[in-house]
C-alpha atoms as a PDB file:
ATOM      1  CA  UNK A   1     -17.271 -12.171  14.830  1.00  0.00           C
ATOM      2  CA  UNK A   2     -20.945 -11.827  14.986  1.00  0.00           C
ATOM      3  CA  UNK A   3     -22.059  -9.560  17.733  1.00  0.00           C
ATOM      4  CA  UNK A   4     -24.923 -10.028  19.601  1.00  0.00           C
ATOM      5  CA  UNK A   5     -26.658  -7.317  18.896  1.00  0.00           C
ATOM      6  CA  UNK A   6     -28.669  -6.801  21.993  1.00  0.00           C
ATOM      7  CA  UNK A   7     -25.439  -5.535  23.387  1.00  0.00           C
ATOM      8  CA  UNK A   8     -23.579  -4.015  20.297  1.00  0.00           C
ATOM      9  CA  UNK A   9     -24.278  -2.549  17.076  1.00  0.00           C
ATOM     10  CA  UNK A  10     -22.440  -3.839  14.096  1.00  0.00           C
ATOM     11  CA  UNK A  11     -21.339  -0.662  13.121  1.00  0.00           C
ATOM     12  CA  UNK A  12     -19.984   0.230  16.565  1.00  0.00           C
ATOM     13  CA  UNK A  13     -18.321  -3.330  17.181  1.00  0.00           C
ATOM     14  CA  UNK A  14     -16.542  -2.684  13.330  1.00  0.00           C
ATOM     15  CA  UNK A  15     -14.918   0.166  14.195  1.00  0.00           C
ATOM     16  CA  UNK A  16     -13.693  -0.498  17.894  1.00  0.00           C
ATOM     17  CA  UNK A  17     -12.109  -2.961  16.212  1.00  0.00           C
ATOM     18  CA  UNK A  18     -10.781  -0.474  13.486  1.00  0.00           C
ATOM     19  CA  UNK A  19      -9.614   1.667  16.758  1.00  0.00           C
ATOM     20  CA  UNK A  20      -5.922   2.618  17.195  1.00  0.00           C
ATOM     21  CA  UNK A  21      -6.723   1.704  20.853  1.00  0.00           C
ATOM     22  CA  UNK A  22      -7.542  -1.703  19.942  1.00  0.00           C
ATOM     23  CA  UNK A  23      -4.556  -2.123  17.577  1.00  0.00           C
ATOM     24  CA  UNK A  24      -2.192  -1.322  20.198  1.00  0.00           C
ATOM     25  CA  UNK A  25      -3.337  -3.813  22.509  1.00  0.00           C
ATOM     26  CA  UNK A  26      -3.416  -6.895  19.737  1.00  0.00           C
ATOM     27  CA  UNK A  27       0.082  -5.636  19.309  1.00  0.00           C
ATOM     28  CA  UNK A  28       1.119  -6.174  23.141  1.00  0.00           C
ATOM     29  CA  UNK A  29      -1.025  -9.869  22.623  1.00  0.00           C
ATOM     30  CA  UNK A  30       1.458 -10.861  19.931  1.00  0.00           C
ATOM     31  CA  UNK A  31       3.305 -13.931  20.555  1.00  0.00           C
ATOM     32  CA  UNK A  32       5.316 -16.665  18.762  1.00  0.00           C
ATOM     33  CA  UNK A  33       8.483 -15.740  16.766  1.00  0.00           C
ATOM     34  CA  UNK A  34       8.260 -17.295  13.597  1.00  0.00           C
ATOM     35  CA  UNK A  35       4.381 -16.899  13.118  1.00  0.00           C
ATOM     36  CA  UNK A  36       3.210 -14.020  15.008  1.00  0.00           C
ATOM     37  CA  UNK A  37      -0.161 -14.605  16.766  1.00  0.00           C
ATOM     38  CA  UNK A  38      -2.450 -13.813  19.097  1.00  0.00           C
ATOM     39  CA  UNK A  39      -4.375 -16.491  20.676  1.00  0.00           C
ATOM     40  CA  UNK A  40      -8.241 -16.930  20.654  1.00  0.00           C
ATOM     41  CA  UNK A  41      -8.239 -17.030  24.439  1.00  0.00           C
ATOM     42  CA  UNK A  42      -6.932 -13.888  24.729  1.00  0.00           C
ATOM     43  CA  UNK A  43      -8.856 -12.137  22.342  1.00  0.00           C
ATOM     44  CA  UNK A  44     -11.886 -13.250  23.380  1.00  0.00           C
ATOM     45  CA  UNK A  45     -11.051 -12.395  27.001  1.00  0.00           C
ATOM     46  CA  UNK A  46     -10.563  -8.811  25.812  1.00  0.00           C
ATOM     47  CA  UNK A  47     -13.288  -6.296  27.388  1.00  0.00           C
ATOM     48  CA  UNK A  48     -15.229  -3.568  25.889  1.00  0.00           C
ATOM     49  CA  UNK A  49     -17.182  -1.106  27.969  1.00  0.00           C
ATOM     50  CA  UNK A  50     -19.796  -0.496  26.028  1.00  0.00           C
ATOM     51  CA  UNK A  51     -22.268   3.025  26.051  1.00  0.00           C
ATOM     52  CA  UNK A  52     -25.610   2.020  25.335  1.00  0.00           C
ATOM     53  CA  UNK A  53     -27.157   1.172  21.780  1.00  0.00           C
ATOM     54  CA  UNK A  54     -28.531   4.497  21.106  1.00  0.00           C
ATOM     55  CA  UNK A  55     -24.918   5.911  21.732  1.00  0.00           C
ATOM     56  CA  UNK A  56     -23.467   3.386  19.913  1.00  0.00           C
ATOM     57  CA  UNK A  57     -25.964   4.343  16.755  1.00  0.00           C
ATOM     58  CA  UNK A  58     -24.760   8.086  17.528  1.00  0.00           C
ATOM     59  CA  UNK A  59     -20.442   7.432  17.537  1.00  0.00           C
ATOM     60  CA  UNK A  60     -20.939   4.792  14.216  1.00  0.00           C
ATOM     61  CA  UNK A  61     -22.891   7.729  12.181  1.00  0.00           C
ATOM     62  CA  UNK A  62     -20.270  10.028  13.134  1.00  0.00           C
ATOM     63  CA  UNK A  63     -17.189   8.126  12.157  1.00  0.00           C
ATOM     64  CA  UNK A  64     -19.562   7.549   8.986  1.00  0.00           C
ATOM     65  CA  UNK A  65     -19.883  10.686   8.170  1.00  0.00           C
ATOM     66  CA  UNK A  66     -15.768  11.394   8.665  1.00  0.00           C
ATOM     67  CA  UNK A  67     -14.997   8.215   6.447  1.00  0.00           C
ATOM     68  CA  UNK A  68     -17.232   9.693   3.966  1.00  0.00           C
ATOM     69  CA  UNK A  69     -14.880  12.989   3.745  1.00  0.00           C
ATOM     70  CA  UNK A  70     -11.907  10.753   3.559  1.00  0.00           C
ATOM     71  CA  UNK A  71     -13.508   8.496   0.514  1.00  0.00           C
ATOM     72  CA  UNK A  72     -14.359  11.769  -1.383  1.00  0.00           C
ATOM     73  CA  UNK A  73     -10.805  12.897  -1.021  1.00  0.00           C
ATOM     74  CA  UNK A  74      -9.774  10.146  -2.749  1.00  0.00           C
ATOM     75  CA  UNK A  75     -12.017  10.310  -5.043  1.00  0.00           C
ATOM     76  CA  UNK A  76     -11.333  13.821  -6.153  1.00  0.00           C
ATOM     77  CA  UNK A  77      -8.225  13.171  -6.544  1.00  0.00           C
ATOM     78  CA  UNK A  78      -8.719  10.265  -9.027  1.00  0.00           C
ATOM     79  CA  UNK A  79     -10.882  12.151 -10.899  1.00  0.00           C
ATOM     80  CA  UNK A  80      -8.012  14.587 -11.270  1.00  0.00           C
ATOM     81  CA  UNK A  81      -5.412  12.445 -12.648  1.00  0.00           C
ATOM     82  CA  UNK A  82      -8.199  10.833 -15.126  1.00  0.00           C
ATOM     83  CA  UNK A  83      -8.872  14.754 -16.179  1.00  0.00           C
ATOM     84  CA  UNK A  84      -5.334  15.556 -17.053  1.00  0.00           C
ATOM     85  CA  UNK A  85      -4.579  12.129 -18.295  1.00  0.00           C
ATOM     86  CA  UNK A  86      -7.280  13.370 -20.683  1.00  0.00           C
ATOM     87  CA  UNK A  87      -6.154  16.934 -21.355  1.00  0.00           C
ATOM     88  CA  UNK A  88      -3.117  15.316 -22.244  1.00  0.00           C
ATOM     89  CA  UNK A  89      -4.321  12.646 -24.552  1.00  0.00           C
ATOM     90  CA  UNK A  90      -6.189  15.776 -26.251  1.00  0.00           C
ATOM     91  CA  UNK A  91      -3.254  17.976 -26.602  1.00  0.00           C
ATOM     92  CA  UNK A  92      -1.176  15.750 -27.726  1.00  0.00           C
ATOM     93  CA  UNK A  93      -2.144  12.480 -28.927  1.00  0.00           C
ATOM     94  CA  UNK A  94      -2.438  12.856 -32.714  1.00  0.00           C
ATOM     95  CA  UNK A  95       1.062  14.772 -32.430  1.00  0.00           C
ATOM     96  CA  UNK A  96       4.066  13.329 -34.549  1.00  0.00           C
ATOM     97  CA  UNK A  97       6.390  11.380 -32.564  1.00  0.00           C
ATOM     98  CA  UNK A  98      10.075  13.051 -33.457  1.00  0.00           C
ATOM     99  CA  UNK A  99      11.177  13.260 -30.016  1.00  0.00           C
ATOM    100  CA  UNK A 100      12.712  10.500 -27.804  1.00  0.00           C
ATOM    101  CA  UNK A 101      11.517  10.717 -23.998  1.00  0.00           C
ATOM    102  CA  UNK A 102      15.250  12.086 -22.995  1.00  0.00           C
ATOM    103  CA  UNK A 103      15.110  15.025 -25.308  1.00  0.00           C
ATOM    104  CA  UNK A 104      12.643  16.414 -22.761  1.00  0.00           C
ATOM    105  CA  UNK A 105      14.732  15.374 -19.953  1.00  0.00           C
ATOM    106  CA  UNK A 106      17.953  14.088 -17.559  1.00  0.00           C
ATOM    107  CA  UNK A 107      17.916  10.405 -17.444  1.00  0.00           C
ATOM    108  CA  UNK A 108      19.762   8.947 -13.863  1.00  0.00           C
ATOM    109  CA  UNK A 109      19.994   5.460 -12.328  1.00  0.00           C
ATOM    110  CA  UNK A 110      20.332   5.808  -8.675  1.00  0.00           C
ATOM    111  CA  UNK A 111      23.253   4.674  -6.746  1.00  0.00           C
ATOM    112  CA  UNK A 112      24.389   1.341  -5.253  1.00  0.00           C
ATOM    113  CA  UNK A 113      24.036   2.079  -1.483  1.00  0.00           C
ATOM    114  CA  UNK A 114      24.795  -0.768   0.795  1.00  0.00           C
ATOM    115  CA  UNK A 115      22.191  -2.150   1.923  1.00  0.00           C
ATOM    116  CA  UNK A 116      23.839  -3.872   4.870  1.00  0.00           C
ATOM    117  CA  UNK A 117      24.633  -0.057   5.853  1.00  0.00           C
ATOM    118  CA  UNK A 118      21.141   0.880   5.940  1.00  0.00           C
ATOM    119  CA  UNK A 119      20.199   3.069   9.139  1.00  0.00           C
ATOM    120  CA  UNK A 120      16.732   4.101  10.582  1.00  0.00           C
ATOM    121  CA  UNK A 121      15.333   7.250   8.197  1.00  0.00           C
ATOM    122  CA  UNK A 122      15.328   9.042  10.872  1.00  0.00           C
ATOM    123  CA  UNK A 123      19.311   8.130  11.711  1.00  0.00           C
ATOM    124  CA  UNK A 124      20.213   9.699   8.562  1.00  0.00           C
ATOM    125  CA  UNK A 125      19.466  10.683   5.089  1.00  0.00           C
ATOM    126  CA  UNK A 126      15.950   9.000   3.344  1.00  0.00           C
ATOM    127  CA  UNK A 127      16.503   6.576   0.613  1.00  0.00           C
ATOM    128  CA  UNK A 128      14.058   6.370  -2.340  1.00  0.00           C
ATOM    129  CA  UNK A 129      13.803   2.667  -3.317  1.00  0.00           C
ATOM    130  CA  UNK A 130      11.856   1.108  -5.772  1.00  0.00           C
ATOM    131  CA  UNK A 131      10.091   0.011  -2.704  1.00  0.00           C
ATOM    132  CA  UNK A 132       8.904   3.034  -2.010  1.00  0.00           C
ATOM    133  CA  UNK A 133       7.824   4.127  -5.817  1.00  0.00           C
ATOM    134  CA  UNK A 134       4.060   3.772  -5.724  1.00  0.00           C
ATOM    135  CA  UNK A 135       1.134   4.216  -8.287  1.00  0.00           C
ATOM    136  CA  UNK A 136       1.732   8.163  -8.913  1.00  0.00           C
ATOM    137  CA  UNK A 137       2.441   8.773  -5.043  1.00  0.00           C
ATOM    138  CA  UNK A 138       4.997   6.973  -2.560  1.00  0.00           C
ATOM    139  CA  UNK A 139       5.033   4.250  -0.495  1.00  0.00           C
ATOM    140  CA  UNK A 140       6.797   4.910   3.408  1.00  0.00           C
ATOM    141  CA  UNK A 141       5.645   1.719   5.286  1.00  0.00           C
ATOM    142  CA  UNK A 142       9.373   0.351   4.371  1.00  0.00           C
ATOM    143  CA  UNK A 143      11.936   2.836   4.711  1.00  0.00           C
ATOM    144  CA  UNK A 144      15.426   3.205   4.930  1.00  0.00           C
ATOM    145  CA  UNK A 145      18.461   6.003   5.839  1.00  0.00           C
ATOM    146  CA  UNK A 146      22.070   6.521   5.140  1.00  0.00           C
ATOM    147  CA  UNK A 147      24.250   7.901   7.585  1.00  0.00           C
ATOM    148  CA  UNK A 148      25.199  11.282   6.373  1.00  0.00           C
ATOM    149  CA  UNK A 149      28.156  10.670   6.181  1.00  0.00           C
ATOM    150  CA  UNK A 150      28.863   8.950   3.981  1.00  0.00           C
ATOM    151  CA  UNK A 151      26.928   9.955   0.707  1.00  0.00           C
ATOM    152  CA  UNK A 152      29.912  12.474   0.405  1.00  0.00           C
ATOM    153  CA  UNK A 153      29.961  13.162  -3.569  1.00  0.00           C
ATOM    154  CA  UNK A 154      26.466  11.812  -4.181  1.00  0.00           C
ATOM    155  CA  UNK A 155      24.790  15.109  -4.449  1.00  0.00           C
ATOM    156  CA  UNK A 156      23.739  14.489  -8.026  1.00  0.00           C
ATOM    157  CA  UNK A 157      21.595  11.263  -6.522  1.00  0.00           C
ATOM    158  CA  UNK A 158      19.839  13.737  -4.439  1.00  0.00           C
ATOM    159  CA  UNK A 159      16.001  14.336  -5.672  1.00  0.00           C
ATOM    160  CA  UNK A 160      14.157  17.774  -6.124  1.00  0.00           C
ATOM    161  CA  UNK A 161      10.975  18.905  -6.319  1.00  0.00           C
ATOM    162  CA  UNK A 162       9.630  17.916  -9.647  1.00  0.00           C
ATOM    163  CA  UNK A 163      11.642  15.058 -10.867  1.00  0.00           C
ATOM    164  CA  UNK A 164       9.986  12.288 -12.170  1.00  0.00           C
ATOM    165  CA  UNK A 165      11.003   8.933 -11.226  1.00  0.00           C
ATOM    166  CA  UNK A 166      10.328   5.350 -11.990  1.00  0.00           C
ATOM    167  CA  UNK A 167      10.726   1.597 -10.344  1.00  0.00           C
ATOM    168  CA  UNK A 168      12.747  -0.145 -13.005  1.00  0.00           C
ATOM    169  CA  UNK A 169      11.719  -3.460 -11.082  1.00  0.00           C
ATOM    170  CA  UNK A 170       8.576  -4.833 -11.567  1.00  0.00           C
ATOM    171  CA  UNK A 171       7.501  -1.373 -13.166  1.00  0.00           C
ATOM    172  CA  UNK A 172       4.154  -2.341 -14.028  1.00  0.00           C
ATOM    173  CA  UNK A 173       1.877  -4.278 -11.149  1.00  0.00           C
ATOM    174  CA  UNK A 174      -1.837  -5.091 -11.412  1.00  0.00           C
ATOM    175  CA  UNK A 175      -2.737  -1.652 -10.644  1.00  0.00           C
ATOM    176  CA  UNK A 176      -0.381   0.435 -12.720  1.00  0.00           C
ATOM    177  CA  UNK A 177       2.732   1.656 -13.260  1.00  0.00           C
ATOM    178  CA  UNK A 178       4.926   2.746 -10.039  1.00  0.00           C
ATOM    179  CA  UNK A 179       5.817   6.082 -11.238  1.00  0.00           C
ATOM    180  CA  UNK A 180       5.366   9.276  -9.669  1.00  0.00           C
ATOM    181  CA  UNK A 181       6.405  12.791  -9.388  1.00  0.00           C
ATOM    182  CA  UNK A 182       8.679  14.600  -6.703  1.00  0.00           C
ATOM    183  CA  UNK A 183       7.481  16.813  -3.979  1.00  0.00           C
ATOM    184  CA  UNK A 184       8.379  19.023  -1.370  1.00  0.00           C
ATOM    185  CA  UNK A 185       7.986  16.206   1.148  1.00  0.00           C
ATOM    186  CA  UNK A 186      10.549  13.921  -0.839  1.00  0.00           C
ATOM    187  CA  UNK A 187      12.549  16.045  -2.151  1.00  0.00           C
ATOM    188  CA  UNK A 188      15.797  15.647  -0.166  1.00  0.00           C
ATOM    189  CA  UNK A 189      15.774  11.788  -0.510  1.00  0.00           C
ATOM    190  CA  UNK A 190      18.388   9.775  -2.544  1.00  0.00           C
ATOM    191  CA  UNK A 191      17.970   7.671  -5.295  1.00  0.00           C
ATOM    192  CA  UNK A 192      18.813   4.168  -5.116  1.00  0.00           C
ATOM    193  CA  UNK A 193      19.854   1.937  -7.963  1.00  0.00           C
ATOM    194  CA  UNK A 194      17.308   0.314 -10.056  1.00  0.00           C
ATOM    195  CA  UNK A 195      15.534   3.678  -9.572  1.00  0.00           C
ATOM    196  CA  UNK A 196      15.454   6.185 -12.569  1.00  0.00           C
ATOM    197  CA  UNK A 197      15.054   9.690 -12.229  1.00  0.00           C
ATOM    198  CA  UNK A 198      14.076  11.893 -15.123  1.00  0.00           C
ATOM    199  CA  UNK A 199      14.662  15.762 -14.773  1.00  0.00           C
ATOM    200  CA  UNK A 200      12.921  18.009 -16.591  1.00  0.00           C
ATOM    201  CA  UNK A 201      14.550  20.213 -18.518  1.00  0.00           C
ATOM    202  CA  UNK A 202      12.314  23.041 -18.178  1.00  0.00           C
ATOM    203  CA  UNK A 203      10.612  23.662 -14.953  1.00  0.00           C
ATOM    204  CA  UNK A 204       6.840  22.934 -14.915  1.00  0.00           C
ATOM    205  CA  UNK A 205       7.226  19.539 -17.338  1.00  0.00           C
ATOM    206  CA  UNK A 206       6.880  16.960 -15.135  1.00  0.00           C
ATOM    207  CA  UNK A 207       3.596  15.843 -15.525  1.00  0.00           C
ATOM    208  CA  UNK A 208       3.927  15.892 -19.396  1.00  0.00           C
ATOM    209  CA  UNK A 209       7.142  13.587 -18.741  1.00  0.00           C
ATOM    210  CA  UNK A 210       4.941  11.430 -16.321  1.00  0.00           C
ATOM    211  CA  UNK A 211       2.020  11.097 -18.719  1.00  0.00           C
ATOM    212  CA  UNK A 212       4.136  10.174 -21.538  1.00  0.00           C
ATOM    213  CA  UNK A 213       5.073   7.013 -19.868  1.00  0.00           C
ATOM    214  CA  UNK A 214       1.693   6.061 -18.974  1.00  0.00           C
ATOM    215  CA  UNK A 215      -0.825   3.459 -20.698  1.00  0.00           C
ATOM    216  CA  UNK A 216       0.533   0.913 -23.022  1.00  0.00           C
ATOM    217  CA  UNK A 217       2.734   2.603 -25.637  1.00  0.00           C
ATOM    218  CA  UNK A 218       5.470   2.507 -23.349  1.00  0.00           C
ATOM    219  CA  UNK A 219       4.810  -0.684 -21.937  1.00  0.00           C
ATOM    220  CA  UNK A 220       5.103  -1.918 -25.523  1.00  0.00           C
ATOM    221  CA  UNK A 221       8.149  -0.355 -25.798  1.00  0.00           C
ATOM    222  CA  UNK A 222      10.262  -1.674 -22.945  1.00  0.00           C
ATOM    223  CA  UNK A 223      11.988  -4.678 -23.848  1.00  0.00           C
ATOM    224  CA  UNK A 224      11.621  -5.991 -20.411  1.00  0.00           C
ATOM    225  CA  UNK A 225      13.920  -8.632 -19.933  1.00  0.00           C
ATOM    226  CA  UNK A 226      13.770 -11.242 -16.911  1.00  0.00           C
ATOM    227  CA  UNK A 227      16.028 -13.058 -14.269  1.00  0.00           C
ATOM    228  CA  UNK A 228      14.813 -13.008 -11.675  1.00  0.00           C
ATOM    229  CA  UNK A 229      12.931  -9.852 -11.354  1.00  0.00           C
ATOM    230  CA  UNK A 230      11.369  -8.280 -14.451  1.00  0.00           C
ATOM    231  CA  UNK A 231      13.078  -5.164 -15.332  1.00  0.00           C
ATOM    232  CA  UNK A 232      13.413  -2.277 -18.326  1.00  0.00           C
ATOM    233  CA  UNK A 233      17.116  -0.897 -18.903  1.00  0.00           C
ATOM    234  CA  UNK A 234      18.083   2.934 -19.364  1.00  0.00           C
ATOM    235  CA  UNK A 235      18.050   2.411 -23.371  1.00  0.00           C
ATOM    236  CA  UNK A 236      14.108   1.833 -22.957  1.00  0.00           C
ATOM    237  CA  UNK A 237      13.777   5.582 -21.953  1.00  0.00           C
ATOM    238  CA  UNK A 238      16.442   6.966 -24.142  1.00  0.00           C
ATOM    239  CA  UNK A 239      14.754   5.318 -27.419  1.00  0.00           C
ATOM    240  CA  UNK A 240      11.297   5.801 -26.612  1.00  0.00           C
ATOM    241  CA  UNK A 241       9.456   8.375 -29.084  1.00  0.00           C
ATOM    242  CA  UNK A 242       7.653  11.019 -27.409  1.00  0.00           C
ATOM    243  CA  UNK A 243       5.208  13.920 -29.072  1.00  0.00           C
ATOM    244  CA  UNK A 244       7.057  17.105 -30.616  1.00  0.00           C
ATOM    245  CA  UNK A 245       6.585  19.888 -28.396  1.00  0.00           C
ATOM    246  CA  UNK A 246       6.715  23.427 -29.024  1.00  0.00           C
ATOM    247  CA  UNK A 247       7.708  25.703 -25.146  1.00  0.00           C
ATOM    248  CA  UNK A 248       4.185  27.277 -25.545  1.00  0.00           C
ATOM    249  CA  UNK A 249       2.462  24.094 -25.452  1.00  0.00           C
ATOM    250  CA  UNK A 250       4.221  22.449 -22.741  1.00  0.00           C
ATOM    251  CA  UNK A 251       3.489  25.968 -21.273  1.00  0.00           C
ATOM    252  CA  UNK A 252      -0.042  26.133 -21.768  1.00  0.00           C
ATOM    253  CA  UNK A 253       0.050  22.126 -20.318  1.00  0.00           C
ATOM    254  CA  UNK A 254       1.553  23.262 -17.186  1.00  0.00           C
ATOM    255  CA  UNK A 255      -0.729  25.812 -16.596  1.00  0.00           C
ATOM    256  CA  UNK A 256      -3.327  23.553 -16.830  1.00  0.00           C
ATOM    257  CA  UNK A 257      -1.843  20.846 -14.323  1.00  0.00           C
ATOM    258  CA  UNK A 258      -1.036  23.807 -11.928  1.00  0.00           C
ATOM    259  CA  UNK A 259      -4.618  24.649 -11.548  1.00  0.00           C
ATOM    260  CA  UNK A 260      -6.017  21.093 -11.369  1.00  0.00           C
ATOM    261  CA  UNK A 261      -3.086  20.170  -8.780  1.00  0.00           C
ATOM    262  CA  UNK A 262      -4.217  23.409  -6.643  1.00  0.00           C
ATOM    263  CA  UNK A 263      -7.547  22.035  -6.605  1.00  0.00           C
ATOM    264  CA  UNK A 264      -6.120  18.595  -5.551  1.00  0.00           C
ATOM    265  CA  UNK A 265      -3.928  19.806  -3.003  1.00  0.00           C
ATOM    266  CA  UNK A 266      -7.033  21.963  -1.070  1.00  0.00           C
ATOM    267  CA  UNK A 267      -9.559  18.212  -1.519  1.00  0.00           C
ATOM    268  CA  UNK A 268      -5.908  16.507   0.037  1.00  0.00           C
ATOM    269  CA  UNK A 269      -6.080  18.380   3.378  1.00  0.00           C
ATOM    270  CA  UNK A 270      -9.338  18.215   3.628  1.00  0.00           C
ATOM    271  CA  UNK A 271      -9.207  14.856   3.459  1.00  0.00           C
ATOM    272  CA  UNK A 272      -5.879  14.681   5.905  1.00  0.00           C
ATOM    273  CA  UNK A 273      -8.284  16.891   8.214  1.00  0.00           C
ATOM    274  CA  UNK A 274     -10.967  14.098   7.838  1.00  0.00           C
ATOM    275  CA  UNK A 275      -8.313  11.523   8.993  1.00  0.00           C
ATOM    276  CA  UNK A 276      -7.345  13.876  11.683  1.00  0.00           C
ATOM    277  CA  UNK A 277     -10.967  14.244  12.516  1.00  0.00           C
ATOM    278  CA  UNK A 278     -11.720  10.426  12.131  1.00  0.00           C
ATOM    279  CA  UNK A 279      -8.429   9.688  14.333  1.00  0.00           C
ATOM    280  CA  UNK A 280      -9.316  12.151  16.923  1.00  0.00           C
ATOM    281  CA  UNK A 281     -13.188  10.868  17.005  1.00  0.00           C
ATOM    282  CA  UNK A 282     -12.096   7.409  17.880  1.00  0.00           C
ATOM    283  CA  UNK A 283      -9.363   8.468  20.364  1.00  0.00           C
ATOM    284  CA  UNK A 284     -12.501  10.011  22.242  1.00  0.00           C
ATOM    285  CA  UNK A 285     -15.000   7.299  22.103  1.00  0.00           C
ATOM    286  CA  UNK A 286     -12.510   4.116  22.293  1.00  0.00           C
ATOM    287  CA  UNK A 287      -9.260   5.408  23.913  1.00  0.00           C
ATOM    288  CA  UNK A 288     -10.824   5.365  27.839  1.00  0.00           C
ATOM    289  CA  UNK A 289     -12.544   1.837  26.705  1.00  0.00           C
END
């Protein structure tokens, strides 16, 4: 699309088009079963009411200036992960290796669920599935329940705060491995097969458990083996050597992630006040278009 810009700005026309007001009404466009589409007639029959350029200029610097928060979230929080990745590479990287990973922690597979008896995740209890195992955070945008009940006697597949888990399916993509560590807002979920969950044994150890298994010593490690989908097996965690630790320097480590994670957490709602902000802003200007 390029807009005639004697009626609309760029910037404006860019994100209008952004707008949750315009994404609802492609939705309702939507036709055709096996390839959803809408049609250019339609789209290009679609009307904007448009303010004039100078407010245009004025709502586009704005939303700039709320985008901006929400890219310096993110990048905050980068630059905290690199930072402990780094504290931890300090700390321990010349250490002997006369641990294996599970002497630090509880190795569990998740459980078979049926996936044919899959409900809503809002009918029932959340599933974590490799699926939802991201890049050191988790992935919602395919979800799945289990009706309550019947997960009687599969308490021990339920996740708390602080576990560690791991796809064991296509672990490693382009951008990294899909590991990440439990919180508050997953805890609660169950763990489905192909999914492993390692427990610290003593509270506060998690991200030492997470950063052992990152960059390519592990990788090396795995023996992943291939049918169809490229997986590692349970002995790849239970074999792989890890730094000796003494309980005052996985103390002192912990200490050091809990003050770098408070920082994160207060740049993560500003940034989910940015969204807010950024959502709210373009309710205003594009929701009465």
């Amino acid at each position: 699309m390029r807009p005639n810009q004697a009626l609309v700005t760029r910037k404006y026309l860019a994100a209008y088009l952004r707008s949750l007001f315009f994404l609802n009404w492609v939705s309702q466009q939507v036709d055709g079963a096996k390839m959803p589409r809408v049609s250019m007639k339609v789209l290009w029959g679609h009307r904007i009411e448009l303010p004039s350029l100078d407010e245009q200029q004025r709502i586009a610097a704005i939303l700039d200036k709320a985008d901006s928060l929400r890219r310096k979230r993110q990048e905050a929080t980068r630059l905290a992960d690199e930072f402990l990745r780094a504290v931890f590479i300090d700390m321990f990287g010349k250490k002997p290796k006369t641990k294996v990973l599970t002497d630090y922690c509880e190795f569990l597979a998740g459980f078979a669920f049926k996936s044919d008896q899959y409900v809503p995740p809002d009918g029932g209890v959340r599933l974590l599935r490799g699926i939802n195992v991201g890049i050191g955070t988790f992935e919602w945008s395919d979800s799945a329940g289990y009706q309550a009940d019947a997960i009687t006697g599969l308490d021990r597949y339920q996740l708390e705060a602080g576990d560690v888990v791991m796809a064991m399916d296509r672990p490693w993509i382009s951008s990294g491995l899909k590991c990440a560590v439990v919180d508050q807002s997953v805890a609660g979920n169950y763990l489905v097969q192909r999914v492993a969950r390692l427990r610290p044994q003593r509270p506060g150890s998690a991200m030492f458990i997470f950063n052992c298994l990152q960059g390519n010593d592990f990788k090396s490690h795995c023996r992943i083996t291939e049918t169809t989908i490229p997986h590692i097996s349970p002995k790849d965690f239970a074999t792989y050597p890890v730094p000796t630790m003494s309980a005052e320097e996985l103390s002192t480590f912990a200490c050091v992630v809990s003050k770098v994670r408070s920082m994160t957490l207060r740049a993560i709602a500003a940034g989910d006040l940015a969204d807010q902000l950024q959502s709210s802003l373009k309710d205003g200007f594009f929701g009465q278009s």
